[in-house]
N, C-alpha and C. Protein backbone atom coordinates (compact mmCIF):
# COMPACT_ATOMS: atom_id res chain seq x y z
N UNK A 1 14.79 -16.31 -37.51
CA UNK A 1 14.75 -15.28 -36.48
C UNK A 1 16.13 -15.22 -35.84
N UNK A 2 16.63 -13.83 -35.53
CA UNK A 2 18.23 -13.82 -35.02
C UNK A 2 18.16 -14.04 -33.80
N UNK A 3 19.04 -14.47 -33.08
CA UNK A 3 19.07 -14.19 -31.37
C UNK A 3 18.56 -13.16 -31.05
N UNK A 4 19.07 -11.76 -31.62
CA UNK A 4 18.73 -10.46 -31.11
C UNK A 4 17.32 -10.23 -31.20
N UNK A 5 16.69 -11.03 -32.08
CA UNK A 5 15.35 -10.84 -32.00
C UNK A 5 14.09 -11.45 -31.58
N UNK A 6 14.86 -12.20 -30.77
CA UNK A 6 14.10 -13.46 -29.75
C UNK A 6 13.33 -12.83 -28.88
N UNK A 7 12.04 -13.17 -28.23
CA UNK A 7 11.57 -12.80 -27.33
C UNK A 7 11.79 -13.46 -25.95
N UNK A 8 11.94 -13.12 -24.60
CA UNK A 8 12.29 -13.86 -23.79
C UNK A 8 11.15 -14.24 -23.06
N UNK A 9 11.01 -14.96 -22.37
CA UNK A 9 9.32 -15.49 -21.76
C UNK A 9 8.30 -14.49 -21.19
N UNK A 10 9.41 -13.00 -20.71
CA UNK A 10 8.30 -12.28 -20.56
C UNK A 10 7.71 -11.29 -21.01
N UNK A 11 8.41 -11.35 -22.30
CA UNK A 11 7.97 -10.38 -23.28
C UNK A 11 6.30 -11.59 -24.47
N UNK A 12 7.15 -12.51 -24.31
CA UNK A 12 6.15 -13.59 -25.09
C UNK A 12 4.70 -13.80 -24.15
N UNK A 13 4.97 -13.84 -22.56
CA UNK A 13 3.90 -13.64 -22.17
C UNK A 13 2.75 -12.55 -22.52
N UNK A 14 4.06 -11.88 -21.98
CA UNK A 14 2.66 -10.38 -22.47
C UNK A 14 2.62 -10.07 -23.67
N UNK A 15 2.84 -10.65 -24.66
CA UNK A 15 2.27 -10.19 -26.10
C UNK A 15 1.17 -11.03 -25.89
N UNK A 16 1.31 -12.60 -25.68
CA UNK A 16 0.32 -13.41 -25.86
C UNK A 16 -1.03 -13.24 -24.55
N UNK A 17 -0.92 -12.73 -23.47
CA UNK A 17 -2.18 -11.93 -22.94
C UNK A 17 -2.54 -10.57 -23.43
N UNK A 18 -2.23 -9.49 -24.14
CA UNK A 18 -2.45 -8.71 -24.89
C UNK A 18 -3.21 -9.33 -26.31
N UNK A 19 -2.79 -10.57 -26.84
CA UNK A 19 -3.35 -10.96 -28.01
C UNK A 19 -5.11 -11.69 -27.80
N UNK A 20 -5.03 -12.39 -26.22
CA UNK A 20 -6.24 -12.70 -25.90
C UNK A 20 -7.24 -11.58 -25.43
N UNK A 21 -6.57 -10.12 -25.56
CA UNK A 21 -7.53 -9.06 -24.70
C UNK A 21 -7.11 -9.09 -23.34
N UNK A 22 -6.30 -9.97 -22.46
CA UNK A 22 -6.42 -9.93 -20.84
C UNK A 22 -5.50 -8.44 -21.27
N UNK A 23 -5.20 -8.65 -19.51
CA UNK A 23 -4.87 -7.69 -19.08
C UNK A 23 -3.75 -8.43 -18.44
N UNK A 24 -3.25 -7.41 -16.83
CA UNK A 24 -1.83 -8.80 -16.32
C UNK A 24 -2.49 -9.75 -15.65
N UNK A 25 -1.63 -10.58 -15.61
CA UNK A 25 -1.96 -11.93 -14.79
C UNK A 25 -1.35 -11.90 -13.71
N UNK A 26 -1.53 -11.05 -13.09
CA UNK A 26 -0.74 -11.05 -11.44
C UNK A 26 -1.80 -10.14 -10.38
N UNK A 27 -1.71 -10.32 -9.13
CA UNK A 27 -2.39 -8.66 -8.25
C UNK A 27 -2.24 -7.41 -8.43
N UNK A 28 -2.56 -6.62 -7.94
CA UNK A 28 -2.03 -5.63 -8.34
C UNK A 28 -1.07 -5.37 -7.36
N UNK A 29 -0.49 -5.92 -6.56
CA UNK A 29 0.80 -5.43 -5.84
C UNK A 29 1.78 -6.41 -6.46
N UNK A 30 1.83 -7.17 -7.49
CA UNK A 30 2.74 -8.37 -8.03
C UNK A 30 3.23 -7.14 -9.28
N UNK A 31 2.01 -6.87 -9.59
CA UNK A 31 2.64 -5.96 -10.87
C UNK A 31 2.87 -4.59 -10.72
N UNK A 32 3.22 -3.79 -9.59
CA UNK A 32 4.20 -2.87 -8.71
C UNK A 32 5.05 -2.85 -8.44
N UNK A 33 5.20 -4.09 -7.56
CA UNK A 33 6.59 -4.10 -7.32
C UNK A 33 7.70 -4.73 -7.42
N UNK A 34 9.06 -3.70 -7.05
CA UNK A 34 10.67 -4.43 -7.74
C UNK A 34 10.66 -5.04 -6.77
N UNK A 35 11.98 -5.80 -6.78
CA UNK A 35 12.58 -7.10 -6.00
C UNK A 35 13.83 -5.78 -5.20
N UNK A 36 14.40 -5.86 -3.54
CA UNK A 36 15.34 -5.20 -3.26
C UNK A 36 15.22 -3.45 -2.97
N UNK A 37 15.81 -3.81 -2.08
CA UNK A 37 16.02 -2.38 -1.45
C UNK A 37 16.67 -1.57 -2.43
N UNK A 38 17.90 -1.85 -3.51
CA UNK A 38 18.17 -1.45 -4.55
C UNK A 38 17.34 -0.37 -5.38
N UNK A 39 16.05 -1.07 -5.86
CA UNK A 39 14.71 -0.51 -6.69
C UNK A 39 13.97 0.14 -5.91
N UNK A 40 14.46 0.67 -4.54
CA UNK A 40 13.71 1.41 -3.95
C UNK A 40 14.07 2.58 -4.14
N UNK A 41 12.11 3.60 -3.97
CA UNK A 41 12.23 4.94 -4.73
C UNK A 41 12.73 5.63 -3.20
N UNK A 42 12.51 5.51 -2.17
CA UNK A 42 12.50 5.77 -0.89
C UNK A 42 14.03 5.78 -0.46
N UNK A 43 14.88 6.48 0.02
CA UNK A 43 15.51 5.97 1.00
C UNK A 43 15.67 5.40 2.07
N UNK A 44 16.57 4.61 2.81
CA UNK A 44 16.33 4.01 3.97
C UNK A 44 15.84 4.40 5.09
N UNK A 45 16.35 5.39 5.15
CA UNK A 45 14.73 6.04 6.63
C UNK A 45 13.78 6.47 6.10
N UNK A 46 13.56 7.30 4.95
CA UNK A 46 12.11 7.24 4.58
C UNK A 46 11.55 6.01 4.33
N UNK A 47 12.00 5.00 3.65
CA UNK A 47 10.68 4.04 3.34
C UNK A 47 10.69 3.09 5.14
N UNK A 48 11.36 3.27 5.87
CA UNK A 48 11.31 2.66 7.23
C UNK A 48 10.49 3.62 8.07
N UNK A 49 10.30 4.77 7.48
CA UNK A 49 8.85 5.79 8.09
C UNK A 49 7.82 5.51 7.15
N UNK A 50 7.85 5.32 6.58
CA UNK A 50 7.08 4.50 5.29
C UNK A 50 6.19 3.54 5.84
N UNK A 51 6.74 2.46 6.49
CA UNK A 51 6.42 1.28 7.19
C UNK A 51 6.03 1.63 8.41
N UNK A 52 6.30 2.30 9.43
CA UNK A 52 6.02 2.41 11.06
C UNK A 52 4.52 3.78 10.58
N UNK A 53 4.24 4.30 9.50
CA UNK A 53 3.11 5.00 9.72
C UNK A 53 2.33 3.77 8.71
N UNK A 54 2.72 3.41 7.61
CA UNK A 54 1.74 2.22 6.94
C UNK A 54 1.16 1.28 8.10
N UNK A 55 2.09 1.14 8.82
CA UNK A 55 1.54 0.25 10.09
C UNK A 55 0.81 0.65 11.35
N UNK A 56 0.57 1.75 11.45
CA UNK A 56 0.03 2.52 12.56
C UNK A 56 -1.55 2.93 11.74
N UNK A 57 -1.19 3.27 10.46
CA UNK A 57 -2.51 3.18 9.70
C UNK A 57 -3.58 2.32 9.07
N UNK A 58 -3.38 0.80 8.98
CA UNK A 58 -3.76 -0.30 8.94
C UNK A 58 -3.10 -1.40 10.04
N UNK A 59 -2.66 -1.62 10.91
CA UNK A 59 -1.89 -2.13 11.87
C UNK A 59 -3.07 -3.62 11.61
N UNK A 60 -1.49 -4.30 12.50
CA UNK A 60 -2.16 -5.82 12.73
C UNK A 60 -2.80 -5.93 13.77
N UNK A 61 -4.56 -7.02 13.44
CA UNK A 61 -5.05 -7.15 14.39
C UNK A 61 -5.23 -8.51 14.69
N UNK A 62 -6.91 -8.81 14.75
CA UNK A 62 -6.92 -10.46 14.21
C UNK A 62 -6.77 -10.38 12.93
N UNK A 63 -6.77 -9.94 11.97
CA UNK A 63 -6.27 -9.89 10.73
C UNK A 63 -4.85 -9.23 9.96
N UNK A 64 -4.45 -9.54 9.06
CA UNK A 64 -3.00 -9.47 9.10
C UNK A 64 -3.03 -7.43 8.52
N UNK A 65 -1.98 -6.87 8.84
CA UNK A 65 -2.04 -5.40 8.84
C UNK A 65 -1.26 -4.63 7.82
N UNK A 66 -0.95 -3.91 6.93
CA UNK A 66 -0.37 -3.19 5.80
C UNK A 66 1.16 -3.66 5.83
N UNK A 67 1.84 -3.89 6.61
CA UNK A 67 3.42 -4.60 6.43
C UNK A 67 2.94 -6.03 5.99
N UNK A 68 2.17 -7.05 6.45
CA UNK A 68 1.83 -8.02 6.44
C UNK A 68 1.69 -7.87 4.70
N UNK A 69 0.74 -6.97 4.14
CA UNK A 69 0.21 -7.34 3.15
C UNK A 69 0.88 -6.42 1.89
N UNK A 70 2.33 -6.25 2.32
CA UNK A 70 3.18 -5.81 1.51
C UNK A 70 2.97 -4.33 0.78
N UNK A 71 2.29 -3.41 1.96
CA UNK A 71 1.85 -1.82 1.18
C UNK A 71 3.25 -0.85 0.62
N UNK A 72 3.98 -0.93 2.23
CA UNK A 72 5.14 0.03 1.79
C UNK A 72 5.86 -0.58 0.71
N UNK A 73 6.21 -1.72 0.16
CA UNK A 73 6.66 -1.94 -1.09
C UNK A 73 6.14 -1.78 -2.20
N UNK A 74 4.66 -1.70 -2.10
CA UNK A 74 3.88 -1.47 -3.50
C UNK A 74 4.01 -0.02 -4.01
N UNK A 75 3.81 0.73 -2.54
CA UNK A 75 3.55 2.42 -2.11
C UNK A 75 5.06 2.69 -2.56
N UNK A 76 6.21 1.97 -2.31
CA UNK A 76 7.54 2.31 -2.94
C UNK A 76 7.23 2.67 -4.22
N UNK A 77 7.27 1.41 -4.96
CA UNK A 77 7.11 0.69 -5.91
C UNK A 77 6.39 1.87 -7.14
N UNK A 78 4.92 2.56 -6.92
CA UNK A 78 4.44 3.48 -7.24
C UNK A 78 4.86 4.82 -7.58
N UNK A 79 5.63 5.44 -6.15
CA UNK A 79 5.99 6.23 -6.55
C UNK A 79 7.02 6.41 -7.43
N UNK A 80 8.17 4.66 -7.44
CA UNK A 80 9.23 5.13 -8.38
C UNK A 80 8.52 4.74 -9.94
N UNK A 81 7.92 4.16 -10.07
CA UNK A 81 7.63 3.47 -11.38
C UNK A 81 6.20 4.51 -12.37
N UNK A 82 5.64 4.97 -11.59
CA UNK A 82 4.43 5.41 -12.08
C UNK A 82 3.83 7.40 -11.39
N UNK A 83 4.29 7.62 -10.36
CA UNK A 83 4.06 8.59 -9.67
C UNK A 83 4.64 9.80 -10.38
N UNK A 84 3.80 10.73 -10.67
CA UNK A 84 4.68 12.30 -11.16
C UNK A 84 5.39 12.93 -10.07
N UNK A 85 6.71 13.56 -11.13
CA UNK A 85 7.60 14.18 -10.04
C UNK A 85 6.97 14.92 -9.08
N UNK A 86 5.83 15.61 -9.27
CA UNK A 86 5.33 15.95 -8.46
C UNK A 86 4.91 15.63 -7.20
N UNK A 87 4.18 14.57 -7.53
CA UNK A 87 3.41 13.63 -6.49
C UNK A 87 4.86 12.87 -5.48
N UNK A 88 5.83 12.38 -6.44
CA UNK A 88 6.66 12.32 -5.49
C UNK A 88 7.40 13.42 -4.13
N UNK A 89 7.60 13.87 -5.05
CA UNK A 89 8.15 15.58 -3.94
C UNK A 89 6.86 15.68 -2.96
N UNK A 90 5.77 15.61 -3.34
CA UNK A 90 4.72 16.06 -2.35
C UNK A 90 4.53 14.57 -0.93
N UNK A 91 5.18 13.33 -0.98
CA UNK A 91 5.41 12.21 -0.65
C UNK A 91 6.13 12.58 0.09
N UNK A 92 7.53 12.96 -0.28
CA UNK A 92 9.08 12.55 0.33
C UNK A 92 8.94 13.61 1.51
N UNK A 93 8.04 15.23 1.27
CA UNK A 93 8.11 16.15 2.13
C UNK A 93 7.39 15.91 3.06
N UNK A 94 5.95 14.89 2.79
CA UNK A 94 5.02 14.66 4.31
C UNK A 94 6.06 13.60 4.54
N UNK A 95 6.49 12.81 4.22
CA UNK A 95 7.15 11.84 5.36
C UNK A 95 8.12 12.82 6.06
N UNK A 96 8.84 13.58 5.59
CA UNK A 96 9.71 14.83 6.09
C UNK A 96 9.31 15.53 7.41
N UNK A 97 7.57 15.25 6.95
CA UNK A 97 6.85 16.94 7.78
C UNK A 97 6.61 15.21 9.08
N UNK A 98 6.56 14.43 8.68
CA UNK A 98 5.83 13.37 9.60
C UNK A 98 6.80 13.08 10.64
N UNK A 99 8.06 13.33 10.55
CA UNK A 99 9.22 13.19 11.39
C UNK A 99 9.42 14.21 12.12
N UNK A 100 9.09 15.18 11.55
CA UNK A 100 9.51 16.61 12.25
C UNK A 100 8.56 17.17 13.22
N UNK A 101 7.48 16.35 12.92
CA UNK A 101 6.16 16.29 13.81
C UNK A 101 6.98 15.78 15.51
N UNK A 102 7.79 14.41 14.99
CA UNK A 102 7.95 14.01 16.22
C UNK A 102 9.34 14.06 17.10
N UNK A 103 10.20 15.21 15.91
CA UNK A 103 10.85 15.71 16.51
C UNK A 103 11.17 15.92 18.05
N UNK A 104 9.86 17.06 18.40
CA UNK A 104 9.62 17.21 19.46
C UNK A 104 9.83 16.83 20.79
N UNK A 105 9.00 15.45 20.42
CA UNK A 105 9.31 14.24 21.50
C UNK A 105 10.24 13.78 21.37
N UNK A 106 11.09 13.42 20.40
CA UNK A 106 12.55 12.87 20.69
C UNK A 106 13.55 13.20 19.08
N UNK A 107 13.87 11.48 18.65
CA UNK A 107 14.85 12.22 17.58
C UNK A 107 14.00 12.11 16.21
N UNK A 108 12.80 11.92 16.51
CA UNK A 108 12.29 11.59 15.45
C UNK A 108 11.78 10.21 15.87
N UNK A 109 10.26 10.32 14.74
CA UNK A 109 9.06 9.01 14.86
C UNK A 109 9.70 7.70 15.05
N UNK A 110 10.70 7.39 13.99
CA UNK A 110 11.20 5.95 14.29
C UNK A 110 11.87 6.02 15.95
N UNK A 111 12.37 6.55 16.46
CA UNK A 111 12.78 6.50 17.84
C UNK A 111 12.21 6.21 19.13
N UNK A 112 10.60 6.26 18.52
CA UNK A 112 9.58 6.45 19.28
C UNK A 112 8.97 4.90 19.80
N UNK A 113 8.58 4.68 20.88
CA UNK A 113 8.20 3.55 21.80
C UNK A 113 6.80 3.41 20.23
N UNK A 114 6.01 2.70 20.17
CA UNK A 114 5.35 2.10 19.01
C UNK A 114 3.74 2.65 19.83
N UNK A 115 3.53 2.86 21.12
CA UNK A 115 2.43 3.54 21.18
C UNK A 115 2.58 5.15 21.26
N UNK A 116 4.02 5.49 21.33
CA UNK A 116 3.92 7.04 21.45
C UNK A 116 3.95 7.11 19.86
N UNK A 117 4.30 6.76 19.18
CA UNK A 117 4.00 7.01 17.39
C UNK A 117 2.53 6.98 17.00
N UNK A 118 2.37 6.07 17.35
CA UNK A 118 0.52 6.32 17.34
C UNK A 118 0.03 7.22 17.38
N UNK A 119 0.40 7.84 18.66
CA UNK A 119 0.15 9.27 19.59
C UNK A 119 0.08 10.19 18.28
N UNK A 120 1.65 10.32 17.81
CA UNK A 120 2.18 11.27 17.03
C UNK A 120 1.37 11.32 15.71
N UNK A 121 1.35 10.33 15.63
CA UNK A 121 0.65 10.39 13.97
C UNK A 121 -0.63 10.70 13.80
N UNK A 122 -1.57 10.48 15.25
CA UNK A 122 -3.11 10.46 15.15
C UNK A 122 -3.26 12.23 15.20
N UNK A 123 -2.08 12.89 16.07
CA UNK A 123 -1.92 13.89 16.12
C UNK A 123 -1.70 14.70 14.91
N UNK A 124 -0.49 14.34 14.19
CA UNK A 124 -0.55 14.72 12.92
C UNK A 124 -1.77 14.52 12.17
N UNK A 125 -2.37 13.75 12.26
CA UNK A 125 -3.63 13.17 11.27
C UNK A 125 -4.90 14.27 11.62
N UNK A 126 -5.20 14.57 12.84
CA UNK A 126 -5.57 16.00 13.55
C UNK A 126 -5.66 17.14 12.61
N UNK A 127 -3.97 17.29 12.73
CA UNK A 127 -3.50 18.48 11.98
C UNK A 127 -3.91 18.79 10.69
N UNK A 128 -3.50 17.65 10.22
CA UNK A 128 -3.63 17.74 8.56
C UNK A 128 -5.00 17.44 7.95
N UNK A 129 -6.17 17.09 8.62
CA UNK A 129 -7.56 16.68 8.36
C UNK A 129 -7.65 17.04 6.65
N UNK A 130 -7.25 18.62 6.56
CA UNK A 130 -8.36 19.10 5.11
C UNK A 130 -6.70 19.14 4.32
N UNK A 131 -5.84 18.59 4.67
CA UNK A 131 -4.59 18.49 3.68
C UNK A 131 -4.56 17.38 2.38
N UNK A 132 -5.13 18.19 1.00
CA UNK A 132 -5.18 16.98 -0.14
C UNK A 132 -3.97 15.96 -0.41
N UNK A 133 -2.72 16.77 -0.01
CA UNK A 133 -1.56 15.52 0.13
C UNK A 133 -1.47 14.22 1.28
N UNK A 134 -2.22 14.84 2.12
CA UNK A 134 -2.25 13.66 3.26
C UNK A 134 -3.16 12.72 3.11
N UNK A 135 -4.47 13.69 2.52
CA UNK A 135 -5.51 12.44 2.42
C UNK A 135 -5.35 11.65 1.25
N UNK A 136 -4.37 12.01 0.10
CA UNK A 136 -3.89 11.24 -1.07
C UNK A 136 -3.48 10.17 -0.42
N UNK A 137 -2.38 10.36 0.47
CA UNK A 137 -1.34 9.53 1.12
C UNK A 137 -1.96 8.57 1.81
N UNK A 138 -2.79 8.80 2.92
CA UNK A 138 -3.77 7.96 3.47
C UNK A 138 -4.23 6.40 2.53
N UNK A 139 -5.18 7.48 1.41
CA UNK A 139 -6.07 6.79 0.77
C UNK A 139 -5.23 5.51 -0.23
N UNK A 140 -3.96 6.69 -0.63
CA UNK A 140 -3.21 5.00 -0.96
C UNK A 140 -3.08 4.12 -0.39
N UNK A 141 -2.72 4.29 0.68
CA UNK A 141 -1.87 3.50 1.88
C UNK A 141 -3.40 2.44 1.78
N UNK A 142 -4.55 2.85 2.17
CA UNK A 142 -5.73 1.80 1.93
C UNK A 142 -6.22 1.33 0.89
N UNK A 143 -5.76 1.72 -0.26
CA UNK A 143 -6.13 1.62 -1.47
C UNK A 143 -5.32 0.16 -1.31
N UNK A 144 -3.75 0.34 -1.46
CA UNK A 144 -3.00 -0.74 -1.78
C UNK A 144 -3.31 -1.93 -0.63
N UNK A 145 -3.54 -1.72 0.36
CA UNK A 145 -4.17 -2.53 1.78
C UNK A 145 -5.03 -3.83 0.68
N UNK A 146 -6.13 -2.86 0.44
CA UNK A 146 -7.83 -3.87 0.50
C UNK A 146 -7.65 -3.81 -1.38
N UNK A 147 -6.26 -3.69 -2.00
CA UNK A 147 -6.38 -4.09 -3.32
C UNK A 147 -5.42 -5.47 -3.28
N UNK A 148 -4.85 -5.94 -2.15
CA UNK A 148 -3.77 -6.99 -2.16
C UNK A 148 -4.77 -8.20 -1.54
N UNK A 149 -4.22 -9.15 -1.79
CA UNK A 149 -4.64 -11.01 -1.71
C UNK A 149 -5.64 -10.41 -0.21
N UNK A 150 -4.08 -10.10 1.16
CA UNK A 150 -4.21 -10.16 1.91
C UNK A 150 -5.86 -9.51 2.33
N UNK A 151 -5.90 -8.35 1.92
CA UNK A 151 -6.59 -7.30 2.27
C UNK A 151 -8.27 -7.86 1.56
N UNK A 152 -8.42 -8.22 1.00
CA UNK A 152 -8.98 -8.67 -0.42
C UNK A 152 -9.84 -10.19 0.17
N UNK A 153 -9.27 -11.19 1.18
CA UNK A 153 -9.71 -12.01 1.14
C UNK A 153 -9.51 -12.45 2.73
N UNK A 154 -8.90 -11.44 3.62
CA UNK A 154 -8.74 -11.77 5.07
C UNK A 154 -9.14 -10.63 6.08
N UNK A 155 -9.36 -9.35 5.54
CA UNK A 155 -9.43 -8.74 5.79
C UNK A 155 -10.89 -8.10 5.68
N UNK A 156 -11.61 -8.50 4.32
CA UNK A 156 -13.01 -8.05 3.57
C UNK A 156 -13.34 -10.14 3.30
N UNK A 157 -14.39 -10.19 2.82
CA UNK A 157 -15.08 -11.51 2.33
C UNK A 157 -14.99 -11.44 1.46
N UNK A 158 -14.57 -12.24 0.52
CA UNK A 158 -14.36 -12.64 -0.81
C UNK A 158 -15.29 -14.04 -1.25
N UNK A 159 -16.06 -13.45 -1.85
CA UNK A 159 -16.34 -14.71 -2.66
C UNK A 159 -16.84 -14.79 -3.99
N UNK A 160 -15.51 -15.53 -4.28
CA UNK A 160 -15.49 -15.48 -6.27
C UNK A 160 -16.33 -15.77 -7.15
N UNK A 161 -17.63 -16.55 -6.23
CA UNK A 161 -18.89 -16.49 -7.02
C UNK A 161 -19.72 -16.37 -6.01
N UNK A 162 -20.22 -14.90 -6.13
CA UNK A 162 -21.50 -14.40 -4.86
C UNK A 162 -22.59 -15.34 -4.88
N UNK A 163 -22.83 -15.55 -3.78
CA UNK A 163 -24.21 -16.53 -3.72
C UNK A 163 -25.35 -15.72 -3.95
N UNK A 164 -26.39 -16.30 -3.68
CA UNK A 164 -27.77 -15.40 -3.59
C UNK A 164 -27.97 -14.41 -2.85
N UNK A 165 -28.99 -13.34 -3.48
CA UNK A 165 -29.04 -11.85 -2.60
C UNK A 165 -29.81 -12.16 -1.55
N UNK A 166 -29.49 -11.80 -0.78
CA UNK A 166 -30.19 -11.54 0.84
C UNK A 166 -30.54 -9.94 0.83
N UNK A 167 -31.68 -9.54 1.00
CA UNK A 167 -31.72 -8.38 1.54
C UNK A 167 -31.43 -7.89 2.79
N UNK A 168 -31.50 -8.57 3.86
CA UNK A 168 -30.83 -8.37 5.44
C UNK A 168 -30.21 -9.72 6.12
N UNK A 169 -29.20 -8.70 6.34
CA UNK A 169 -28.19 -10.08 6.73
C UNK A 169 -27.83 -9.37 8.16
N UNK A 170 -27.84 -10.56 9.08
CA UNK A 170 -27.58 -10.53 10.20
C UNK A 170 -25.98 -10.14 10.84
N UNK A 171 -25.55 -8.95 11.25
CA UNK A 171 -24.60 -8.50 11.63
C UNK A 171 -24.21 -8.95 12.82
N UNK A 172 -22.56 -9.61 12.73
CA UNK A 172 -22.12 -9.99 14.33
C UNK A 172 -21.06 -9.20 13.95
N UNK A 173 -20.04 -9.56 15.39
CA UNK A 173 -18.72 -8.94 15.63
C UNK A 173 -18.11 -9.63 14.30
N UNK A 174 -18.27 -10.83 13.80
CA UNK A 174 -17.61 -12.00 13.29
C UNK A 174 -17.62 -11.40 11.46
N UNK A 175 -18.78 -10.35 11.33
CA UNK A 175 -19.30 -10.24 9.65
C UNK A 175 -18.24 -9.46 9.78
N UNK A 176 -17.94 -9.73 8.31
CA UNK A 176 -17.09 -8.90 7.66
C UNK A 176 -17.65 -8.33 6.64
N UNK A 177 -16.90 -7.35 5.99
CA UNK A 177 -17.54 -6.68 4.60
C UNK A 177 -17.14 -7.19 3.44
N UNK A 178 -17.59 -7.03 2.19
CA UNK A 178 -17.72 -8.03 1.34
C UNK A 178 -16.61 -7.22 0.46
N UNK A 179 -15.60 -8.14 -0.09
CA UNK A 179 -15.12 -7.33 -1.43
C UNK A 179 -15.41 -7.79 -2.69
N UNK A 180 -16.53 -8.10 -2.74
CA UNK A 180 -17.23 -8.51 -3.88
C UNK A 180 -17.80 -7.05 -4.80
């Protein structure tokens, strides 16, 4: 075998989980996303509006919140690696339309005190109710949330081997929902 035709460990990996039938061996936000601001599909104020609405839309509570659990990098990550030009353009213009929203109030959302963005966005969110690009946008933004470790096992109950069925289970503040 020549040098040139060597496989390097991660090409040998994934032949050899392809040869057992798996699939990847990582989360699904491990196998999204690049390393660096570099590989970002976003520019620097968009993917930093990226983050202050990912975070206003899953925010931290007692449980850890969409920055915590690495969305805007996956949500990067997506649109450069996998997203149609389309879907991108329809992305780059609501974060566009999401700034210009808060124009108004000052120079724009990032400028904004962290409860007047709230304001702005719940407002926008108002606006846009029956908008299929927003509720795309949304639904990623939670999609990638409660598909990561974080979301998956701190956020929902996880347990990797469900116990026995209960038909009624006693609800406190404390239950969580199951991502089983």
């Amino acid at each position: 075998m020549s040098v040139g035709s060597m496989l390097d460990r991660r090409e040998l990996l994934r032949r050899a989980i392809a040869l057992v039938g798996g699939t990847a061996a990582a989360t699904p936000l491990e196998l999204f996303a690049d390393s660096g601001p570099r590989a970002r599909f976003f520019g620097a104020a968009q993917y930093s509006l990226l983050e202050a609405v990912a975070d206003i839309i899953m925010p931290r509570t007692d449980t850890p919140g969409a920055i915590d659990a690495g969305v805007p990098v996956a949500f990067d990550a997506l649109m450069k690696n996998w997203a149609s030009r389309e879907r991108q353009e329809q992305f780059r213009a609501l974060l566009d339309e999401m700034d210009q929203a808060a124009r108004g109030q000052a120079t724009g959302l990032l400028a904004l005190e962290r409860d007047r963005r709230a304001e702005v966005v719940v407002a926008f969110d108002k606006s846009k109710a029956g908008d299929k690009v927003y509720r795309k946008f949304k639904e990623l933004v939670l999609k990638l949330y409660y598909l990561s470790e974080i979301g998956a096992t701190q956020e929902l109950r996880y347990e990797h081997v469900p116990g026995r069925w209960e038909a009624s289970v006693k609800m406190t503040p404390d239950t969580r929902a199951s991502a089983v």
